[in-house]
C-alpha atoms as a PDB file:
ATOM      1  CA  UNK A   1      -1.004  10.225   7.309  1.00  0.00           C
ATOM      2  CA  UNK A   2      -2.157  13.868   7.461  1.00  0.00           C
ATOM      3  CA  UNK A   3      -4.586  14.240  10.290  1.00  0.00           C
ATOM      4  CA  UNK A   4      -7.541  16.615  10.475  1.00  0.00           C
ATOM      5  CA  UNK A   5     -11.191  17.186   8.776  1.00  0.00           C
ATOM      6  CA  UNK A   6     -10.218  17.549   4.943  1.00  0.00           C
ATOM      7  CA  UNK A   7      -9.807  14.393   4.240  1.00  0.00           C
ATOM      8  CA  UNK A   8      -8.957  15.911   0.487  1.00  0.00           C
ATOM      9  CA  UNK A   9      -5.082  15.768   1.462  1.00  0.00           C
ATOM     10  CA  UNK A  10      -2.684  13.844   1.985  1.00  0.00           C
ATOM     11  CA  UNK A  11       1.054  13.984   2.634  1.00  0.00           C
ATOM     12  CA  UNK A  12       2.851  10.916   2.370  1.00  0.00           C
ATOM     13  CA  UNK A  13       5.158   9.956   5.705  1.00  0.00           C
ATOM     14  CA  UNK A  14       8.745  10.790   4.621  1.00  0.00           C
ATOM     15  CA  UNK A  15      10.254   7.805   6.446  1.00  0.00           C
ATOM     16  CA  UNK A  16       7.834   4.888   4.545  1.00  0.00           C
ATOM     17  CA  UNK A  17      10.762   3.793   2.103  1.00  0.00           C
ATOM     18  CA  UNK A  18      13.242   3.617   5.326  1.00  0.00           C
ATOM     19  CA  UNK A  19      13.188   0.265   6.176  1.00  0.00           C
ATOM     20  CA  UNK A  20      15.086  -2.540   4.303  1.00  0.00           C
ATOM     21  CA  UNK A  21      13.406  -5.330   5.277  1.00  0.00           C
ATOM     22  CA  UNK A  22      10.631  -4.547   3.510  1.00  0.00           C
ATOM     23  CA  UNK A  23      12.285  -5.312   0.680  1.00  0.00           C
ATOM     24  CA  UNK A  24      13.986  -8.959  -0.975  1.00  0.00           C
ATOM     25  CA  UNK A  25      16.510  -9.497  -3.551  1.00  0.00           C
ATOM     26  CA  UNK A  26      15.228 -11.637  -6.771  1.00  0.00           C
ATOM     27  CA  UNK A  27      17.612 -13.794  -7.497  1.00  0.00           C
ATOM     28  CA  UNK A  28      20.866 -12.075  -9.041  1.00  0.00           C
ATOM     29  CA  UNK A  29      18.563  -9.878 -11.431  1.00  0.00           C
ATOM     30  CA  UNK A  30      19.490  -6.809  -8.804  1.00  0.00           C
ATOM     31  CA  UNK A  31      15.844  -6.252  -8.315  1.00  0.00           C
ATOM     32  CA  UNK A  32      13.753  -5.841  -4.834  1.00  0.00           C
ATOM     33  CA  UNK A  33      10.924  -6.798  -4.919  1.00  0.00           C
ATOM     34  CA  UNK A  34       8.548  -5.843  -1.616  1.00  0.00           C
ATOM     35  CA  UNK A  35       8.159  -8.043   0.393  1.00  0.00           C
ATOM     36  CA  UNK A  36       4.717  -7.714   1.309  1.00  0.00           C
ATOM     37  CA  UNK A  37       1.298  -6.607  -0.475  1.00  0.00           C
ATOM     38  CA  UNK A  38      -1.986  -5.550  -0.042  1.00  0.00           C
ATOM     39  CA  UNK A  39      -4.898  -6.990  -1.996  1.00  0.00           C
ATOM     40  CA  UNK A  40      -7.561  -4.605  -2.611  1.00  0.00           C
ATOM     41  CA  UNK A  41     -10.099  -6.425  -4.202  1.00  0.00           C
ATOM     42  CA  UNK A  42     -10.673  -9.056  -1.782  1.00  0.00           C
ATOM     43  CA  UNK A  43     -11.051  -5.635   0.560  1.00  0.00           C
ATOM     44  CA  UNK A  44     -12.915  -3.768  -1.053  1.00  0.00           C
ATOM     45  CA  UNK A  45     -13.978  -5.338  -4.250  1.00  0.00           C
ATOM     46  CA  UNK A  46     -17.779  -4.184  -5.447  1.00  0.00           C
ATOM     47  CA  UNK A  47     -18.226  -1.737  -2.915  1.00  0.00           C
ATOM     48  CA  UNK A  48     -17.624   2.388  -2.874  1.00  0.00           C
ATOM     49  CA  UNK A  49     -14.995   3.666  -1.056  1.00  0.00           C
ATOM     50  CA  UNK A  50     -15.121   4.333   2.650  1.00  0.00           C
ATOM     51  CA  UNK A  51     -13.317   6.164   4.761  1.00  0.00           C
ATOM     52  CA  UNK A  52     -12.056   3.738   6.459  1.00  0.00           C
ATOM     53  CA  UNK A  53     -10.942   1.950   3.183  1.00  0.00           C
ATOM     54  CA  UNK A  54      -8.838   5.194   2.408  1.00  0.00           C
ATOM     55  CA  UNK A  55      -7.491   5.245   5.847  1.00  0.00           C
ATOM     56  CA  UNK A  56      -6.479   1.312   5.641  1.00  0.00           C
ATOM     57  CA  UNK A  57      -4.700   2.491   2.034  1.00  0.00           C
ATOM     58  CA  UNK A  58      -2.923   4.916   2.757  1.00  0.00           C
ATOM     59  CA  UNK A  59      -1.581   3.755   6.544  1.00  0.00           C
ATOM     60  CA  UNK A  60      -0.094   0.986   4.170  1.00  0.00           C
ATOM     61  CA  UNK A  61       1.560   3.326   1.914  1.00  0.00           C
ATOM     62  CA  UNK A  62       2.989   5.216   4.931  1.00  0.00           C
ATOM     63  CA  UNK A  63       4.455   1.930   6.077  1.00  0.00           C
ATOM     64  CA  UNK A  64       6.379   1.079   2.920  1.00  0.00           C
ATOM     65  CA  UNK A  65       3.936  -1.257   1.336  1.00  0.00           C
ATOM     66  CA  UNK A  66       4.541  -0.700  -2.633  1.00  0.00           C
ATOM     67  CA  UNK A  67       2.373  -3.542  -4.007  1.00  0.00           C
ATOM     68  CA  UNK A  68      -1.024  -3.096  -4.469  1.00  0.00           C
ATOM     69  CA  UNK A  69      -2.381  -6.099  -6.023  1.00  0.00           C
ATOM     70  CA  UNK A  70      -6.019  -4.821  -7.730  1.00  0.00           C
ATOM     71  CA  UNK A  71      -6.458  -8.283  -9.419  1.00  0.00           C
ATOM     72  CA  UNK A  72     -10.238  -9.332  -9.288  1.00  0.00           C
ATOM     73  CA  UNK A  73      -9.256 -13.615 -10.318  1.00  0.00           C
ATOM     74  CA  UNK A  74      -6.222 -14.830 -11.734  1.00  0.00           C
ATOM     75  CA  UNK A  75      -6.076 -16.966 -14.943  1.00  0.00           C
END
């Protein structure tokens, strides 16, 4: 994550898709599926963003996490 006082900006790390084990096969459909996610709701349901929030967010995308699961219940 870019450092410094504008918070504004942000450069993604080129090296967050690097890793393979973030990833597992489903089945023999070819697809990866990550293998973990973040739930934001739970996090940061009802409530404004923070800074702290954004920095938790973002640190994940740098680290390869591509599911973001926004769901506020399940049916």
């Amino acid at each position: 994550m870019q450092s410094g006082s504008d918070n504004s900006r942000y450069a993604a790390d080129d090296r967050r898709y690097d890793d393979d084990d973030l990833y597992q096969r489903c089945g023999r459909s070819g697809l990866r599926l990550p293998r973990l996610a973040l739930g934001l709701w739970h996090n940061f349901g009802g409530k404004e963003p923070s800074d702290e929030a954004r920095r938790m967010l973002l640190n994940a995308f740098d680290a390869g996490i591509t599911h973001f699961d926004l769901a506020n219940n399940y049916g």
